[in-house]
PDB file of N, CA and C in Angstrom:
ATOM      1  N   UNK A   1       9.564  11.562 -13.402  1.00  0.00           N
ATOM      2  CA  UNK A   1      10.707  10.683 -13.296  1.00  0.00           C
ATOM      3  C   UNK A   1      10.592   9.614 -14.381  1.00  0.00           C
ATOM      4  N   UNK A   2      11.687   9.597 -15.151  1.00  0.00           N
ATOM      5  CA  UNK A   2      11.669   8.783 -16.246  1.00  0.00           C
ATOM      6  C   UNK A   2      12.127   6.911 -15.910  1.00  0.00           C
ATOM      7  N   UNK A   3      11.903   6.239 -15.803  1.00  0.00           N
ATOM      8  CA  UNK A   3      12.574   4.909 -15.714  1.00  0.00           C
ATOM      9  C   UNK A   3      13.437   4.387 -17.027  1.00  0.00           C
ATOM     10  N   UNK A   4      14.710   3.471 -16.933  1.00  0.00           N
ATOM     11  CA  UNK A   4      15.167   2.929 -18.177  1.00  0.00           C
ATOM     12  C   UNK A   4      14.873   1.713 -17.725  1.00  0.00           C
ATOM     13  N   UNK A   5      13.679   0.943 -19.058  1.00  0.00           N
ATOM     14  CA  UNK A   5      13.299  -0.342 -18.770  1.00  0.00           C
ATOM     15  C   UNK A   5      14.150  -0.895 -19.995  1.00  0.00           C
ATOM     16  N   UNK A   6      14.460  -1.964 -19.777  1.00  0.00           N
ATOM     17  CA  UNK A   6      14.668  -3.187 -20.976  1.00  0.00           C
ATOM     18  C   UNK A   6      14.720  -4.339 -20.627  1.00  0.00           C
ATOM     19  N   UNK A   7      13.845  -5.432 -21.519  1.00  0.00           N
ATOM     20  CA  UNK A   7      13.230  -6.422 -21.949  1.00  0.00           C
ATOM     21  C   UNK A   7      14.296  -7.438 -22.986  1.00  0.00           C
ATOM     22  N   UNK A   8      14.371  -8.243 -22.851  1.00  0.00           N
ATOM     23  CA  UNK A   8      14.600  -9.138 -23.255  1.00  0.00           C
ATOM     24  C   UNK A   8      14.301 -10.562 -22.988  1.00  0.00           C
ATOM     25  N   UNK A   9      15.039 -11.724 -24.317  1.00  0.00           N
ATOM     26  CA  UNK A   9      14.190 -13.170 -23.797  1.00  0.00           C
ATOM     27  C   UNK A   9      15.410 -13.951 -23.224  1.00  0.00           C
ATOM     28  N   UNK A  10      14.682 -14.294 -22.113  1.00  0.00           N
ATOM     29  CA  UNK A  10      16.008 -14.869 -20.901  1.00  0.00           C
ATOM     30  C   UNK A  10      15.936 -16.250 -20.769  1.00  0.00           C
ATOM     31  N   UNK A  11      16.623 -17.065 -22.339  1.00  0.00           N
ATOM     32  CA  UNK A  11      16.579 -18.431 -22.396  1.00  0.00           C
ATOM     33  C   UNK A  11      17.539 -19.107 -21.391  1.00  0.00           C
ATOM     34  N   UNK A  12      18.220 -18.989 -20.505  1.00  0.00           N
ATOM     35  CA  UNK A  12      19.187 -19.250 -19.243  1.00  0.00           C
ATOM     36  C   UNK A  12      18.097 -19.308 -18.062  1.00  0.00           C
ATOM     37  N   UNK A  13      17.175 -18.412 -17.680  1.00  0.00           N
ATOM     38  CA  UNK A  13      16.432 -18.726 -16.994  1.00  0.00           C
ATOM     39  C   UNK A  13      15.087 -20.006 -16.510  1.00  0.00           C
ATOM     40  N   UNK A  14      15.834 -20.408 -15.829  1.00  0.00           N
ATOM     41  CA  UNK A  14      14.452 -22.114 -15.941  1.00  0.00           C
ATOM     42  C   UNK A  14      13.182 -21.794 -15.494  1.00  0.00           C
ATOM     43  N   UNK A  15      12.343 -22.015 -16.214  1.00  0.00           N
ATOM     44  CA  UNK A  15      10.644 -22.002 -15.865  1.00  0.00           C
ATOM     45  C   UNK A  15      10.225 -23.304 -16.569  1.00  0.00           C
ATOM     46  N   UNK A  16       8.949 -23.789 -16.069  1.00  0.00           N
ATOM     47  CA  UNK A  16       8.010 -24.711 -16.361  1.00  0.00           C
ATOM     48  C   UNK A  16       7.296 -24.423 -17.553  1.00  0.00           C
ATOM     49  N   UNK A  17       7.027 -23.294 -18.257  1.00  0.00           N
ATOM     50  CA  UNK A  17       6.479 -22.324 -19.437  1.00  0.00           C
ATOM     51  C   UNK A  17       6.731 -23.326 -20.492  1.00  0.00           C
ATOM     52  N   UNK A  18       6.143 -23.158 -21.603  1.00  0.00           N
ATOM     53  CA  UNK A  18       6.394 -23.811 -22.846  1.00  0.00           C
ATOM     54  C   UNK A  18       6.595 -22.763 -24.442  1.00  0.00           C
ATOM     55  N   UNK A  19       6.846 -21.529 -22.999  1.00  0.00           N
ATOM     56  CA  UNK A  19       6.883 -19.993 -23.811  1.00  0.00           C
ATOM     57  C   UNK A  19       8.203 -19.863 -23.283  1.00  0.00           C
ATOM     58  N   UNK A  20       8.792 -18.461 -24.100  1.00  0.00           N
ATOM     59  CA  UNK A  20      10.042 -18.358 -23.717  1.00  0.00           C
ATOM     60  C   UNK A  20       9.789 -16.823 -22.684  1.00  0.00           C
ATOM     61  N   UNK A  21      10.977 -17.241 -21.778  1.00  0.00           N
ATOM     62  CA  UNK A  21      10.880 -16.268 -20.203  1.00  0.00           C
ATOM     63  C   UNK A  21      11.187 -15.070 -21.075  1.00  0.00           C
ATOM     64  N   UNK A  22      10.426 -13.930 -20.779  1.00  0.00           N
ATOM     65  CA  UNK A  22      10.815 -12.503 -21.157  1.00  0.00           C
ATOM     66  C   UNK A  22      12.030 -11.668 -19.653  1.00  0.00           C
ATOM     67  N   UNK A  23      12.880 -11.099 -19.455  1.00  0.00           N
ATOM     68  CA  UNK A  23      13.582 -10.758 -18.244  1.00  0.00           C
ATOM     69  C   UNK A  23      13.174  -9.204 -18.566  1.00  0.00           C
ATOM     70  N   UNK A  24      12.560  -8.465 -17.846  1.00  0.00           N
ATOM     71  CA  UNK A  24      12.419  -6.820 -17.959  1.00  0.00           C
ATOM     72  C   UNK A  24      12.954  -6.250 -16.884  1.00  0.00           C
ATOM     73  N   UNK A  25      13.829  -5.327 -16.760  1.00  0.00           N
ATOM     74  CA  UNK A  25      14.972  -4.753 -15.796  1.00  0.00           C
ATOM     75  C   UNK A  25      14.265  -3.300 -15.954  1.00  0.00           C
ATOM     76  N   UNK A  26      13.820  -3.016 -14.498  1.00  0.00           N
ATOM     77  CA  UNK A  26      13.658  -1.792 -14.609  1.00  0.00           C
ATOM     78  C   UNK A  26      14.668  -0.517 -13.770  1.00  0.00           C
ATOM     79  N   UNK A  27      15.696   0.340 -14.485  1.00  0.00           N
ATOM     80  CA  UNK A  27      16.409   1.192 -13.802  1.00  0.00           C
ATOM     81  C   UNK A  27      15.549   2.432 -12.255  1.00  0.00           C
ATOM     82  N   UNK A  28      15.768   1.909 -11.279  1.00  0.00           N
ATOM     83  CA  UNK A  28      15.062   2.318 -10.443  1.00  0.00           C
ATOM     84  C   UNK A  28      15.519   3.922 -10.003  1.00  0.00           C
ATOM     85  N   UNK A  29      16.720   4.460 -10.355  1.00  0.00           N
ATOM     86  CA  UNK A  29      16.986   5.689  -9.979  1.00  0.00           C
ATOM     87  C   UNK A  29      17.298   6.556 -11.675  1.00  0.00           C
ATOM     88  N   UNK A  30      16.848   8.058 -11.486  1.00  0.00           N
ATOM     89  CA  UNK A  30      17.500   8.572 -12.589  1.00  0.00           C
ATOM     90  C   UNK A  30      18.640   8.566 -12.590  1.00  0.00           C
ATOM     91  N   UNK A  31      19.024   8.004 -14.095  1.00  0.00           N
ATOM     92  CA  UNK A  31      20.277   8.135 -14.527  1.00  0.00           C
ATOM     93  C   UNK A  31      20.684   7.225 -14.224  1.00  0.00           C
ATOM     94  N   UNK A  32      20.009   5.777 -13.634  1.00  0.00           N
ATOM     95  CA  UNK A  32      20.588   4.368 -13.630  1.00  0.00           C
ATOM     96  C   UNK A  32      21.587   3.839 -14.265  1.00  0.00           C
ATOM     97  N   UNK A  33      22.622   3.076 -13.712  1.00  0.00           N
ATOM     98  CA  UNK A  33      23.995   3.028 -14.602  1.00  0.00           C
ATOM     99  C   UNK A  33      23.923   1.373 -13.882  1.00  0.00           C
ATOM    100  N   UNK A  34      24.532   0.665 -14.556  1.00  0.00           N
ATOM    101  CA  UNK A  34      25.179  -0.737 -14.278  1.00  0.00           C
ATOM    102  C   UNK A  34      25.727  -0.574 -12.304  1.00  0.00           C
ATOM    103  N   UNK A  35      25.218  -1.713 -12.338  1.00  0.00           N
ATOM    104  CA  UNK A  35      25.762  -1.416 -10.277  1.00  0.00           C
ATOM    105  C   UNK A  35      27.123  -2.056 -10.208  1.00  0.00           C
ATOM    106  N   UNK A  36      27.827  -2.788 -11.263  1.00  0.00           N
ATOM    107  CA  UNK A  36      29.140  -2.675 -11.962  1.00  0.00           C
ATOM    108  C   UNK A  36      29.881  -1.821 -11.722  1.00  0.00           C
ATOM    109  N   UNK A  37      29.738  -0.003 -12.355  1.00  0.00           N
ATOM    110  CA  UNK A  37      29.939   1.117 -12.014  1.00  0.00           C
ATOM    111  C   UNK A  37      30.158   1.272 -10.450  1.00  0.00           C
ATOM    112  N   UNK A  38      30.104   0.490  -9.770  1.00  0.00           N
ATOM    113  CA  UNK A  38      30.124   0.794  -8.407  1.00  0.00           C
ATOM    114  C   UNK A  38      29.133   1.948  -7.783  1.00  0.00           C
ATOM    115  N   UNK A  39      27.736   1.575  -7.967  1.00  0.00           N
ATOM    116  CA  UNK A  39      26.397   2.253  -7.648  1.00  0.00           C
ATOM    117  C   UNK A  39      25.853   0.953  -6.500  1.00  0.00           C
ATOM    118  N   UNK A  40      24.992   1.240  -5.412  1.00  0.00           N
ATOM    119  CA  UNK A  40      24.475   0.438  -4.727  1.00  0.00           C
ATOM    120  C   UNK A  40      23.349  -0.675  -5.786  1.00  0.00           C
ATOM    121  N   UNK A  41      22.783  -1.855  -4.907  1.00  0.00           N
ATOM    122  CA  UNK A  41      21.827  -2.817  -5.895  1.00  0.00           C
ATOM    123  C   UNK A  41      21.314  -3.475  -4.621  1.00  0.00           C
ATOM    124  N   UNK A  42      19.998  -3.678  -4.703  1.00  0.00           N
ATOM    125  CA  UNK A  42      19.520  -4.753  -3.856  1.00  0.00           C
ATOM    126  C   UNK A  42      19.921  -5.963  -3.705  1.00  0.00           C
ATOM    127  N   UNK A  43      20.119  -6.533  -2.769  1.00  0.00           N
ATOM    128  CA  UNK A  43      20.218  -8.231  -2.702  1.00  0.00           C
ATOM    129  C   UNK A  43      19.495  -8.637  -2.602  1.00  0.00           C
ATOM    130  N   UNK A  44      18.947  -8.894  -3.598  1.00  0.00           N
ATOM    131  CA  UNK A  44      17.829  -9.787  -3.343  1.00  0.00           C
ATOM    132  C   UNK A  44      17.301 -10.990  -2.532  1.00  0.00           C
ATOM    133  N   UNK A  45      18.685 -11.872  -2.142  1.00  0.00           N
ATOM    134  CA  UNK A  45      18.457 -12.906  -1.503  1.00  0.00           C
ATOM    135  C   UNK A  45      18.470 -12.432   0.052  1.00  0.00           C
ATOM    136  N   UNK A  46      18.589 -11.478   0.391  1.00  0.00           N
ATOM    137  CA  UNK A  46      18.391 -11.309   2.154  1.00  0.00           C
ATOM    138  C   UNK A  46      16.657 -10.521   1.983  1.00  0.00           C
ATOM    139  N   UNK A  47      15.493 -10.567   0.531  1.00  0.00           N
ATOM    140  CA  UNK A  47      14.661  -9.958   1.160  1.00  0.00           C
ATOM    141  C   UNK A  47      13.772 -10.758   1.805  1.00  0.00           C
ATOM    142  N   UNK A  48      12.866  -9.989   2.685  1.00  0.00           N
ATOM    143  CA  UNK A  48      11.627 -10.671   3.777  1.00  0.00           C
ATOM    144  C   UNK A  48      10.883 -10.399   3.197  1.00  0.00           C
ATOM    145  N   UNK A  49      10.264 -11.596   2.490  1.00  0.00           N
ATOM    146  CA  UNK A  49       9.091 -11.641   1.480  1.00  0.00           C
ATOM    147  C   UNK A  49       7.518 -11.114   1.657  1.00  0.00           C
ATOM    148  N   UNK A  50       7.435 -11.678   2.971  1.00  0.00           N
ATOM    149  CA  UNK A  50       6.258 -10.628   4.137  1.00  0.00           C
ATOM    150  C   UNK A  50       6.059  -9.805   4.224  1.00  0.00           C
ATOM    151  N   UNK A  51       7.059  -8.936   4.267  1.00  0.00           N
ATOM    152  CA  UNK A  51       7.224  -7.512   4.381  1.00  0.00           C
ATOM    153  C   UNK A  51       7.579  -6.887   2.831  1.00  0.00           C
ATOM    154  N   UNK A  52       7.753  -7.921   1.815  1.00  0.00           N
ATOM    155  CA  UNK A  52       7.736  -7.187   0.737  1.00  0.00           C
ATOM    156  C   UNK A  52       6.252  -7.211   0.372  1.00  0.00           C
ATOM    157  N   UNK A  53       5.961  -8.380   0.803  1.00  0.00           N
ATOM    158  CA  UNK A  53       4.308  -8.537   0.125  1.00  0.00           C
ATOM    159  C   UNK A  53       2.994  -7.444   0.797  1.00  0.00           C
ATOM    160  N   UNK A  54       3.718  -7.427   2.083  1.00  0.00           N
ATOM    161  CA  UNK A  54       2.918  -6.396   2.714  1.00  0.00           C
ATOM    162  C   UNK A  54       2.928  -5.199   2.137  1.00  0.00           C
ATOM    163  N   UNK A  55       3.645  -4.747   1.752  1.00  0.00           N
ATOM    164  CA  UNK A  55       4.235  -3.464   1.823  1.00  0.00           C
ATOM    165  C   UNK A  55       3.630  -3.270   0.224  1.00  0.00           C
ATOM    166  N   UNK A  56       4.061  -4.186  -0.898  1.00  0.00           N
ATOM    167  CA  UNK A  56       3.616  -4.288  -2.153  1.00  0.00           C
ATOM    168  C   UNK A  56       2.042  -3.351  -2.322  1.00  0.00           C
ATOM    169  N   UNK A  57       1.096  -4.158  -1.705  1.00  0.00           N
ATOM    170  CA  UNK A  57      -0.172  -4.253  -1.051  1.00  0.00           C
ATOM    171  C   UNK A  57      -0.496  -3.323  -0.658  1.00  0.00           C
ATOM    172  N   UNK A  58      -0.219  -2.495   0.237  1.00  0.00           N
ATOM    173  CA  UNK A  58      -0.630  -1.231  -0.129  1.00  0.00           C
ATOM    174  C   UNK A  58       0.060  -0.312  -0.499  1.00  0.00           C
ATOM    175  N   UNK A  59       1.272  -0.353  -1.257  1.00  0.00           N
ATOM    176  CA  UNK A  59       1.593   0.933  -1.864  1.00  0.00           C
ATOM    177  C   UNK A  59       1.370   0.753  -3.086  1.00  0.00           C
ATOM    178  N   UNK A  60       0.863  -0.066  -4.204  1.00  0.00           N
ATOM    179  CA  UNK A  60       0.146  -0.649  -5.227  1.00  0.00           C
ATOM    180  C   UNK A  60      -1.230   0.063  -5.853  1.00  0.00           C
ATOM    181  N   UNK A  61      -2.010   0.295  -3.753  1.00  0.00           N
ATOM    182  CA  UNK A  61      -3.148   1.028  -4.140  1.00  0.00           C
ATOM    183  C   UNK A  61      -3.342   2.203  -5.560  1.00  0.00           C
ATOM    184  N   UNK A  62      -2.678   3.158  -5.539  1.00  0.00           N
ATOM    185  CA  UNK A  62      -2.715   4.116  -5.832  1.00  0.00           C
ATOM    186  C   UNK A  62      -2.684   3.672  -7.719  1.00  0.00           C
ATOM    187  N   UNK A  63      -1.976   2.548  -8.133  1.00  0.00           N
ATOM    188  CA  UNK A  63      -1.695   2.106  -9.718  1.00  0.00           C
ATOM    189  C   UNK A  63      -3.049   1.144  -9.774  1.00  0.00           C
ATOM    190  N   UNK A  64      -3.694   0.778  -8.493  1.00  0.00           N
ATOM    191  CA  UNK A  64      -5.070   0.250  -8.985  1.00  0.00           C
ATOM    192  C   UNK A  64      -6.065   1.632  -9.187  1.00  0.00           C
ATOM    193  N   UNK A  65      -6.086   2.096  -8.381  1.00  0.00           N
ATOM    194  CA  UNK A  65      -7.128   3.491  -9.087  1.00  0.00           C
ATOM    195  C   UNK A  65      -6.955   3.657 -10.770  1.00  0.00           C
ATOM    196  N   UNK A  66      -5.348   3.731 -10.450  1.00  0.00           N
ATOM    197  CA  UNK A  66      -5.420   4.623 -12.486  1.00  0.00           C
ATOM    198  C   UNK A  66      -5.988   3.437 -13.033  1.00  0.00           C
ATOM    199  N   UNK A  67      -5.525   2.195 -12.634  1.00  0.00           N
ATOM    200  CA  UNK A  67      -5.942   1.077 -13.388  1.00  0.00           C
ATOM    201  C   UNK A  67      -7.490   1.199 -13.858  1.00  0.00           C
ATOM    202  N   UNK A  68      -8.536   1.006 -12.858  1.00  0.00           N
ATOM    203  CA  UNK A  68      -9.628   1.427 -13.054  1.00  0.00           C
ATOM    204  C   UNK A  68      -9.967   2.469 -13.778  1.00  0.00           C
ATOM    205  N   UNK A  69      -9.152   3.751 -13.413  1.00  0.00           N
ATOM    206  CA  UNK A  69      -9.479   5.176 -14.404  1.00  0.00           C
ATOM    207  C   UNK A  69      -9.318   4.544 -16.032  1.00  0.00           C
ATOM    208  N   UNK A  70      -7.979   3.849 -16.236  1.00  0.00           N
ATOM    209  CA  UNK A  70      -7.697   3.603 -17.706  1.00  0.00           C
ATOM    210  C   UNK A  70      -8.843   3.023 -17.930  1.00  0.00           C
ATOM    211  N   UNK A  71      -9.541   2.050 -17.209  1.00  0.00           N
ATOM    212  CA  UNK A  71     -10.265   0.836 -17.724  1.00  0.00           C
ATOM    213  C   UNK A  71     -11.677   1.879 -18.575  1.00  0.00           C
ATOM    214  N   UNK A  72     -12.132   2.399 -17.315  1.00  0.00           N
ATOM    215  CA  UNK A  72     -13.453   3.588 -17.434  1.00  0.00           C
ATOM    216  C   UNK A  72     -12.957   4.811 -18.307  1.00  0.00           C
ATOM    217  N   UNK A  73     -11.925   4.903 -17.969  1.00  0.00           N
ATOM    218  CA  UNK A  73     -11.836   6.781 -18.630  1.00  0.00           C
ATOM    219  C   UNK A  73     -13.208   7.326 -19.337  1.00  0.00           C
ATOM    220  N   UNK A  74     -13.647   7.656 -18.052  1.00  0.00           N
ATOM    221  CA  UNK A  74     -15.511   8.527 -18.460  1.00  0.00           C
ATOM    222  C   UNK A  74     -14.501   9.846 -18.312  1.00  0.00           C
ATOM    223  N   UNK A  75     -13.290  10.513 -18.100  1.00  0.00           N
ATOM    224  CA  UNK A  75     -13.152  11.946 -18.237  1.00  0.00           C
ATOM    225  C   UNK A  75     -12.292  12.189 -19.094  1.00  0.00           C
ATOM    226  N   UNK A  76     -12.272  11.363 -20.606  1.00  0.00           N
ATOM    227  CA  UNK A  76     -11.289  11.734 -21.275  1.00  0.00           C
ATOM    228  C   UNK A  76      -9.598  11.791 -21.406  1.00  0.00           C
ATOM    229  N   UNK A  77      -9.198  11.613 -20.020  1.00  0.00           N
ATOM    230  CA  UNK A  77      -8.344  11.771 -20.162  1.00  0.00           C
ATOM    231  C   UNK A  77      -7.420  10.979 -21.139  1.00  0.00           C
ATOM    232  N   UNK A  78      -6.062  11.367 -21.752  1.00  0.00           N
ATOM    233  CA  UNK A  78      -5.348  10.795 -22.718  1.00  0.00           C
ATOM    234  C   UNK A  78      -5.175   9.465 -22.568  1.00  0.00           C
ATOM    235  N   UNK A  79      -5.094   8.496 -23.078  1.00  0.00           N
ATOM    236  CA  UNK A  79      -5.123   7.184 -23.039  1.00  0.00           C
ATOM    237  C   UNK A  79      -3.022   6.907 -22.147  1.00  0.00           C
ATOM    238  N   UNK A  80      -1.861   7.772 -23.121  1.00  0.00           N
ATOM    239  CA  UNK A  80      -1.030   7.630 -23.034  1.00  0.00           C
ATOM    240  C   UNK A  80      -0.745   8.060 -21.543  1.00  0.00           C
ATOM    241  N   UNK A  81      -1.440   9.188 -20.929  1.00  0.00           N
ATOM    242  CA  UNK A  81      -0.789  10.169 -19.657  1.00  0.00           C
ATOM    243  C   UNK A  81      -1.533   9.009 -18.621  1.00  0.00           C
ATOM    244  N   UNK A  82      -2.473   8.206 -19.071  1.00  0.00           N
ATOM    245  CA  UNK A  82      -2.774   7.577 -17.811  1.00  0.00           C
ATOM    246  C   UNK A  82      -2.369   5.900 -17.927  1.00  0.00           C
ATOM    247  N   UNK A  83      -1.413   5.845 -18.845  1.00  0.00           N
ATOM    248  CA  UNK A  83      -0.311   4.436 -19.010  1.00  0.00           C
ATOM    249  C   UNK A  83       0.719   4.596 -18.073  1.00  0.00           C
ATOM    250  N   UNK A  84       1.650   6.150 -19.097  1.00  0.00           N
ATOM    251  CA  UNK A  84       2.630   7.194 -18.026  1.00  0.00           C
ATOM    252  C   UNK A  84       2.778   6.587 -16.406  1.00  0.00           C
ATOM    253  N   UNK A  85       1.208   7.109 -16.294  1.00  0.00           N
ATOM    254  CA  UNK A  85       0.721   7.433 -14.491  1.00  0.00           C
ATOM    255  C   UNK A  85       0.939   5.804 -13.790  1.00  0.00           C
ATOM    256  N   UNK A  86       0.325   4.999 -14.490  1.00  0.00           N
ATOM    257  CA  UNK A  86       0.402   3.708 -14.348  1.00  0.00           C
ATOM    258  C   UNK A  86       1.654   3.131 -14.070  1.00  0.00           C
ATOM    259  N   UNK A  87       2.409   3.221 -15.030  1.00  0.00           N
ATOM    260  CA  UNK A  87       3.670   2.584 -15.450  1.00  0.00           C
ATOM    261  C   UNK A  87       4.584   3.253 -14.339  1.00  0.00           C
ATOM    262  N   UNK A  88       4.183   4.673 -14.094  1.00  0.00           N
ATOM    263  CA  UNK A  88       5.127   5.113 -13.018  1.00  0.00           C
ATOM    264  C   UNK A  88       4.791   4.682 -11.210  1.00  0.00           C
ATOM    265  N   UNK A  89       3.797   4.371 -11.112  1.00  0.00           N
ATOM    266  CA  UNK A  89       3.089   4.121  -9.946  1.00  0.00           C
ATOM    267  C   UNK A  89       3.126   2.735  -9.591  1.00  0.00           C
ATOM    268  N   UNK A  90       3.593   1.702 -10.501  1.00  0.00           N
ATOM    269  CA  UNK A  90       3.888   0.237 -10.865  1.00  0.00           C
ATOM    270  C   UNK A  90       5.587   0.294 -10.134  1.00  0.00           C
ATOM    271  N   UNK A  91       6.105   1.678 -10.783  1.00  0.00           N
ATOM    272  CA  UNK A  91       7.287   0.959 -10.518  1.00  0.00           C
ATOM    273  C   UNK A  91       8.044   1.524  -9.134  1.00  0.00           C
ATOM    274  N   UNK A  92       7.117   3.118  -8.564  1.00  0.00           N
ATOM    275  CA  UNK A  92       7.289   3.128  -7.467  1.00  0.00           C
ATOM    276  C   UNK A  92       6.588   2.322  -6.411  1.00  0.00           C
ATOM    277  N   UNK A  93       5.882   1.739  -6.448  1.00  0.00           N
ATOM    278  CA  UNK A  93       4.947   0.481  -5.714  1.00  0.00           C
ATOM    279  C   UNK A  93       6.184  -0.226  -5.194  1.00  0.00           C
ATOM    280  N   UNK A  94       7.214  -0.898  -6.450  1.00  0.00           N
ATOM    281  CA  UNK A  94       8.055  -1.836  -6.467  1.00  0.00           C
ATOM    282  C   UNK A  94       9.022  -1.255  -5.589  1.00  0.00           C
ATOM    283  N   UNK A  95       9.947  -0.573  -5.832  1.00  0.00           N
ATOM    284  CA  UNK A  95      10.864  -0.031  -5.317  1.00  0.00           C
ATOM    285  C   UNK A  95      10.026   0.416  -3.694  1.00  0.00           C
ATOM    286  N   UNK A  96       9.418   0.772  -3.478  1.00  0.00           N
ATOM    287  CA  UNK A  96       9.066   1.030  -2.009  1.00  0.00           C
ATOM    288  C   UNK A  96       9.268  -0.252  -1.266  1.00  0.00           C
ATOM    289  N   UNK A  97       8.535  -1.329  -1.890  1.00  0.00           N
ATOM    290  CA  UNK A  97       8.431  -2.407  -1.019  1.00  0.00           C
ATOM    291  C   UNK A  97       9.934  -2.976  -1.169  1.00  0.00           C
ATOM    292  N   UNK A  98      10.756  -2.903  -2.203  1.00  0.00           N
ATOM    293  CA  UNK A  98      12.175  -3.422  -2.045  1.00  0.00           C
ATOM    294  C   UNK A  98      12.753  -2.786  -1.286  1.00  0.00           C
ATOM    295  N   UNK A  99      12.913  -1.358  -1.166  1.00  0.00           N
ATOM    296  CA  UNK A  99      13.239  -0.812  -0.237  1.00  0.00           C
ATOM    297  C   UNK A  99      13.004  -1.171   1.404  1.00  0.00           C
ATOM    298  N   UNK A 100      11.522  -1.120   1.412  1.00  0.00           N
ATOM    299  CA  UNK A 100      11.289  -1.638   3.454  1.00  0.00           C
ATOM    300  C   UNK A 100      11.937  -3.088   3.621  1.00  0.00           C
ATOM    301  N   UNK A 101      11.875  -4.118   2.399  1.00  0.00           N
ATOM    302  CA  UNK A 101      12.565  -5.476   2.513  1.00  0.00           C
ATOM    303  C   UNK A 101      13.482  -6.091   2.465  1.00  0.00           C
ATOM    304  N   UNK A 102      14.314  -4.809   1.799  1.00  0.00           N
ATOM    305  CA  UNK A 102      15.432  -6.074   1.166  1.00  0.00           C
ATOM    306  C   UNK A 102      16.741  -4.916   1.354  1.00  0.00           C
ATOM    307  N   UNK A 103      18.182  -5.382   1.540  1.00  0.00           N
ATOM    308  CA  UNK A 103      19.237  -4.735   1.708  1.00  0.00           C
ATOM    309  C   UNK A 103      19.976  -4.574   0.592  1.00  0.00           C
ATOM    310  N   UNK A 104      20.506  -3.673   0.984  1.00  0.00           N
ATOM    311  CA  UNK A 104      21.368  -2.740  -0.674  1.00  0.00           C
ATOM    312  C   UNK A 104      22.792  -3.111  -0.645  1.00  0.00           C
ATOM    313  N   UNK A 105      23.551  -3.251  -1.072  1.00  0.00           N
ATOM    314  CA  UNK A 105      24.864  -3.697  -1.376  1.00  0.00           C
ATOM    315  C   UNK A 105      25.423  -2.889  -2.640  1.00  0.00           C
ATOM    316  N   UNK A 106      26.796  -1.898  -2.305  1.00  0.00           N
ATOM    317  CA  UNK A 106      27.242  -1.679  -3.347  1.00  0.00           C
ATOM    318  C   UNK A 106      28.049  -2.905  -4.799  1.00  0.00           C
ATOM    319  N   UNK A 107      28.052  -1.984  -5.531  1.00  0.00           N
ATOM    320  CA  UNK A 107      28.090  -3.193  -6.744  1.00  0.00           C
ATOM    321  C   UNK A 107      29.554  -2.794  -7.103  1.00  0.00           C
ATOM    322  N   UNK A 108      30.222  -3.877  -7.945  1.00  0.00           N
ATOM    323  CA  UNK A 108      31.806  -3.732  -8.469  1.00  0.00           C
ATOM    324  C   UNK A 108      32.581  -3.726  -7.584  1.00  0.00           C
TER     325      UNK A 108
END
């Protein structure tokens, strides 16, 4: 499963930083389209932070292993397939716990 991430610098956003805020949007379903399009989107403001944090926590486990594997890689494996593994396990972590926490609202 591929994700569409994009990054940008989100000078509108207020932080205490003396750096500028980076905003990274990660498309959580294939074929992610604007929730504009009239596609569902989380609301963020009804989630239960408890239950996101819980939930974070252990479904996370599994992107700390690779983490460790990347760190050690004693078996060779490709440096890139176990970023991949990472990067994908990061962002289903996320989406699980938004999912048990937080309510969906169609968009547009």
């Amino acid at each position: 499963m591929r994700h569409k991430v994009t990054t940008c610098i989100a000078s509108d956003l207020n932080t205490t930083s003396d750096h500028e805020t980076l905003l990274t949007q990660i498309g959580i379903k294939p074929g992610h389209r604007n929730t504009a399009a009239g596609h569902s989107h989380f609301q963020m403001d009804t989630t239960d932070r408890e239950l996101f944090k819980s939930t974070l926590e252990s479904a996370i486990i599994p992107a700390e292993h690779t983490a460790a594997e990347l760190s050690q890689n004693q078996n060779n494996t490709p440096i890139l397939t176990l970023l991949d593994r990472l990067a994908e396990e990061i962002s289903q972590a996320i989406l699980t716990a938004l999912t048990a926490s937080t309510k969906k609202a169609s968009g547009g």
